[in-house]
Protein backbone atom coordinates (compact mmCIF):
# COMPACT_ATOMS: atom_id res chain seq x y z
CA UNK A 1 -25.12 12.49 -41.91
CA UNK A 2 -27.41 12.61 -44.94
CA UNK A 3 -27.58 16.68 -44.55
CA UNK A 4 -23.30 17.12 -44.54
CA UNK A 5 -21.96 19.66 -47.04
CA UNK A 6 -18.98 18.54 -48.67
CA UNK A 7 -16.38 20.20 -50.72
CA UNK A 8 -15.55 19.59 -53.94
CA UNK A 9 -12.60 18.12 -53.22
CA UNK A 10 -14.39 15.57 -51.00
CA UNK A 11 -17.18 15.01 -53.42
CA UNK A 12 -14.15 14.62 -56.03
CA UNK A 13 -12.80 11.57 -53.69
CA UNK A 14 -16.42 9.89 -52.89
CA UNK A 15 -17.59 9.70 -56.41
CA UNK A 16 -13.60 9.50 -58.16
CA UNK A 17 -13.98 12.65 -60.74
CA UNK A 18 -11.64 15.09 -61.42
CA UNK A 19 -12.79 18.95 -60.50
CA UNK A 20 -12.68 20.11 -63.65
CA UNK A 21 -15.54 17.29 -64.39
CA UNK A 22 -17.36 18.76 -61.03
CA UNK A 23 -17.11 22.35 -62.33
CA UNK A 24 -18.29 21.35 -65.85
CA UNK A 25 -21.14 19.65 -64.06
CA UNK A 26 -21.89 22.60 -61.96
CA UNK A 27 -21.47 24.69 -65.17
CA UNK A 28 -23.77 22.41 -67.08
CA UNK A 29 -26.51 22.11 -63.96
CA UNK A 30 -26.00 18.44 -64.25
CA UNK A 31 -26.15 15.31 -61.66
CA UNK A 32 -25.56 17.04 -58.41
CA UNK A 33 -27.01 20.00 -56.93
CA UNK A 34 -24.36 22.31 -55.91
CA UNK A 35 -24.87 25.36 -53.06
CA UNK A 36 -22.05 28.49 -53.11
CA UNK A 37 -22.38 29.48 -49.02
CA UNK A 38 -19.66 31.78 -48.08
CA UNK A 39 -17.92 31.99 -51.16
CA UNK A 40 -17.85 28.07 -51.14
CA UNK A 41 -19.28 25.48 -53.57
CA UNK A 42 -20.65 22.69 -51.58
CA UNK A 43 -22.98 19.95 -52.01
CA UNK A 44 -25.06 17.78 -49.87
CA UNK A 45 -23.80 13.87 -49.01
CA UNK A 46 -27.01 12.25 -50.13
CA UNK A 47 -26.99 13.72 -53.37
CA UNK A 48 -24.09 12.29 -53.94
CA UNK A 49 -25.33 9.24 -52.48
CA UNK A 50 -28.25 9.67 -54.94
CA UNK A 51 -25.95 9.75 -57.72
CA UNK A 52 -23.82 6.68 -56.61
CA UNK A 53 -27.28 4.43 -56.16
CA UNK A 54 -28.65 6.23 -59.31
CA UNK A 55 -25.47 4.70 -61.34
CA UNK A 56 -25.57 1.59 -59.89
CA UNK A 57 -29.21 0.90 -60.94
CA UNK A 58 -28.34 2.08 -65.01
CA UNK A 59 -27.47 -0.17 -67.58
CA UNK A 60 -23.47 0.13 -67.98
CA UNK A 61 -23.88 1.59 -72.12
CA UNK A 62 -26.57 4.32 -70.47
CA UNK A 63 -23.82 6.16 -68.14
C-alpha cells in the first residue's frame, strides 16, 4: 500500500532514525515529505520507499 500514511514512529522503525532526526528533517524540509492531518504528522510509505531505493543507489561517502 504505496498510498499508507505512517507515523513517525513507524517511519522512525522502517528507515532506523531517531525522531528527533525526523523532526529536524521535517524542520529542515528535507528527504521526506511530511503531511500534519488532524493534528498528526504523517508521511506517505513510498516516500519512504523513495528514500530507502534513493540511498541504496548513492555512493556510501555521498549520504
Amino acid at each position: 500500500m504505496e498510498n499508507e500514511l505512517l507515523t513517525l514512529g513507524e517511519v522512525s522503525g522502517i528507515l532506523r532514525v531517531k525522531l528527533s532526526t525526523l523532526r529536524a528533517w521535517r524542520l529542515q524540509k528535507k528527504h521526506l515529505t511530511f503531511r500534519k492531518i488532524g493534528g498528526k504528522v504523517l508521511v506517505h510509505r513510498a516516500d519512504c520507499n523513495r528514500l530507502i531505493e534513493r540511498s541504496k543507489a548513492a555512493p556510501a561517502g555521498a549520504r
